[in-house]
C-alpha atoms as a PDB file:
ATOM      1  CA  UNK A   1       0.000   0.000   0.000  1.00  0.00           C
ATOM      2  CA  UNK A   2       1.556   3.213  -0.663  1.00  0.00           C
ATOM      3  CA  UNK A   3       1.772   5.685   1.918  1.00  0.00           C
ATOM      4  CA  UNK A   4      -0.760   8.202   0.339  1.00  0.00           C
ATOM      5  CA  UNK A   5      -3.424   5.614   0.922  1.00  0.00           C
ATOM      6  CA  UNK A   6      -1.772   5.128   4.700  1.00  0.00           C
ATOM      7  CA  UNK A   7      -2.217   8.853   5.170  1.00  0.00           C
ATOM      8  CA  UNK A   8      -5.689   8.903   3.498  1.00  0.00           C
ATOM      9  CA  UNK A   9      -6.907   6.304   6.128  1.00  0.00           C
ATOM     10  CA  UNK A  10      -4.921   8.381   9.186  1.00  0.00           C
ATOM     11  CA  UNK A  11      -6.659  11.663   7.903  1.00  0.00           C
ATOM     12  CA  UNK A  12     -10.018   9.784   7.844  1.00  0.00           C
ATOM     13  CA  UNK A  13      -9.506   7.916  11.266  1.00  0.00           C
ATOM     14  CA  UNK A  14      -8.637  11.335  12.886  1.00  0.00           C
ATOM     15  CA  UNK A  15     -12.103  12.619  11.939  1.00  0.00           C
ATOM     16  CA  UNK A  16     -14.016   9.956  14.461  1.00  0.00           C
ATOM     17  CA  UNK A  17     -14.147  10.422  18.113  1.00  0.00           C
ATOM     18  CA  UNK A  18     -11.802   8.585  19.860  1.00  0.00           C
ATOM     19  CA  UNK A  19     -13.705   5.941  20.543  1.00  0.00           C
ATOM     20  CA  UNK A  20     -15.253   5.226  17.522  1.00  0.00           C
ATOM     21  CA  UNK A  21     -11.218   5.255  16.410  1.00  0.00           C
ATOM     22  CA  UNK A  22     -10.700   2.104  18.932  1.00  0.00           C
ATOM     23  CA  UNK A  23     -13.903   0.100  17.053  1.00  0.00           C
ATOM     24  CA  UNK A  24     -12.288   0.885  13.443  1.00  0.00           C
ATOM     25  CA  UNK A  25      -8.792  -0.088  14.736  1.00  0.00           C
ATOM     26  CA  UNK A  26     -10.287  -3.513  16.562  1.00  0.00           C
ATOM     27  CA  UNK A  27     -12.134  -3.743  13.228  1.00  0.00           C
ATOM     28  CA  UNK A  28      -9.196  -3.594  11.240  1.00  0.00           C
ATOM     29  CA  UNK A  29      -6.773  -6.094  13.562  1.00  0.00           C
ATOM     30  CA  UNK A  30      -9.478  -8.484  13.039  1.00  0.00           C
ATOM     31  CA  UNK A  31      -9.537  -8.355   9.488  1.00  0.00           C
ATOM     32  CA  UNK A  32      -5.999  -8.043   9.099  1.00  0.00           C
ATOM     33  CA  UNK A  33      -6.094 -11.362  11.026  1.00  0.00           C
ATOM     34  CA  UNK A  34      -8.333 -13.015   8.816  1.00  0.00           C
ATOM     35  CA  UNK A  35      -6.346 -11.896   5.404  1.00  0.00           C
ATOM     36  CA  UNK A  36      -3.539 -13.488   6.953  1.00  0.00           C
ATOM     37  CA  UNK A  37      -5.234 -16.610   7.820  1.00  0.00           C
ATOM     38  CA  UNK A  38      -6.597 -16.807   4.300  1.00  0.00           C
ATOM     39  CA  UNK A  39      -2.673 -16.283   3.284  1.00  0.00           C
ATOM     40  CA  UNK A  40      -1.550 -19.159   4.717  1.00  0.00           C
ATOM     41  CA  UNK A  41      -3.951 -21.125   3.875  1.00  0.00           C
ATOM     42  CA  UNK A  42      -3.526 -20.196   0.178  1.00  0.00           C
ATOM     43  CA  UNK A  43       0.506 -20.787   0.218  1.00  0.00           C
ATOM     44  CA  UNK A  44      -0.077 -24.520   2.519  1.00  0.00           C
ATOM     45  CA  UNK A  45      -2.780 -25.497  -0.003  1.00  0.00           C
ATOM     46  CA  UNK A  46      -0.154 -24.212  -3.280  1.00  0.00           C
ATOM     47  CA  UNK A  47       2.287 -26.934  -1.434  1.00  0.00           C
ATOM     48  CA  UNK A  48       0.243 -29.722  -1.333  1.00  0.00           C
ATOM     49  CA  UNK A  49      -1.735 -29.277  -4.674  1.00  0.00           C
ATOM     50  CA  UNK A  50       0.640 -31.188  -7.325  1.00  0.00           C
ATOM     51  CA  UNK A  51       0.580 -34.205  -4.533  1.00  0.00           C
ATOM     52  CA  UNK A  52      -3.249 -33.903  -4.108  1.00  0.00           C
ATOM     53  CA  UNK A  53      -3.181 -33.803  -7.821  1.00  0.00           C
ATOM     54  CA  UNK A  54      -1.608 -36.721  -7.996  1.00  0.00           C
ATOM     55  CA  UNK A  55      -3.200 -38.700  -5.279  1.00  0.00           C
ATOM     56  CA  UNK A  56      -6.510 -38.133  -7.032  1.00  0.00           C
ATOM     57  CA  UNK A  57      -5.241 -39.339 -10.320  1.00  0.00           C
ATOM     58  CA  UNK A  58      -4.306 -42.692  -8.520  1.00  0.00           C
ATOM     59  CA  UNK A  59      -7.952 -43.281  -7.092  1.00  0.00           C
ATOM     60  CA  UNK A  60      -9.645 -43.127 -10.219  1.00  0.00           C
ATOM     61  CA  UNK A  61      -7.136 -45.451 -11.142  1.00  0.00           C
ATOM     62  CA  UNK A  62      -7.942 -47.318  -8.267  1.00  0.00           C
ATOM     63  CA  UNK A  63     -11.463 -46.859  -8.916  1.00  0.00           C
ATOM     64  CA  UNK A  64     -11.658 -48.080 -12.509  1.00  0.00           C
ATOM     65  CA  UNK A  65      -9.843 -51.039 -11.998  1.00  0.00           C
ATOM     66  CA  UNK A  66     -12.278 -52.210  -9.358  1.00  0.00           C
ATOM     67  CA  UNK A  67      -9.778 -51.687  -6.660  1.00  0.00           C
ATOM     68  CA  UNK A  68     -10.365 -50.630  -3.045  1.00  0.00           C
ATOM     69  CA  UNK A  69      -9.012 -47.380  -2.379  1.00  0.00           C
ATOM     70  CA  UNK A  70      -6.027 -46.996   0.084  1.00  0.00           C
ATOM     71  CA  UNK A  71      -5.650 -43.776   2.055  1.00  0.00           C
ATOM     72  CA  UNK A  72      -2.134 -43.309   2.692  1.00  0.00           C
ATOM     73  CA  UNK A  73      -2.023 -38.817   3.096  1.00  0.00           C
ATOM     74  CA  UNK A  74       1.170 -37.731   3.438  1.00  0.00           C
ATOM     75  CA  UNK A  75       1.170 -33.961   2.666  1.00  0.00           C
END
């Protein structure tokens, strides 16, 4: 973000009471929080998609030659 949008969001903050400053900024941490979350999630799942990828491949394999499926997960 560059810092003209920081200072656009200071310059708006600093027109709220204080306390109405305090919700936005609990606000905010919390959906900061979330985005991050959502980051790692996206980069763990990125890591284990060619090997889910390829684990799926081998059940319908499994599956089309009349096979039972194993489970053997290792991420």
């Amino acid at each position: 973000m560059s810092s003209e949008a920081i200072a656009t969001v200071v310059k708006m903050m600093g027109t709220l009471p204080d306390a109405t400053q305090y919700q936005v900024i609990e606000h905010l941490q919390a959906y900061i929080a979330d985005l991050q979350d959502e980051l790692r999630w996206d980069a763990t799942f990125a890591k284990t998609q060619t090997n889910l990828v390829e684990k799926a491949r081998l059940a319908k394999q499994q599956i089309a030659a009349g096979n039972e499926l194993v489970f053997d997960w290792k991420p």
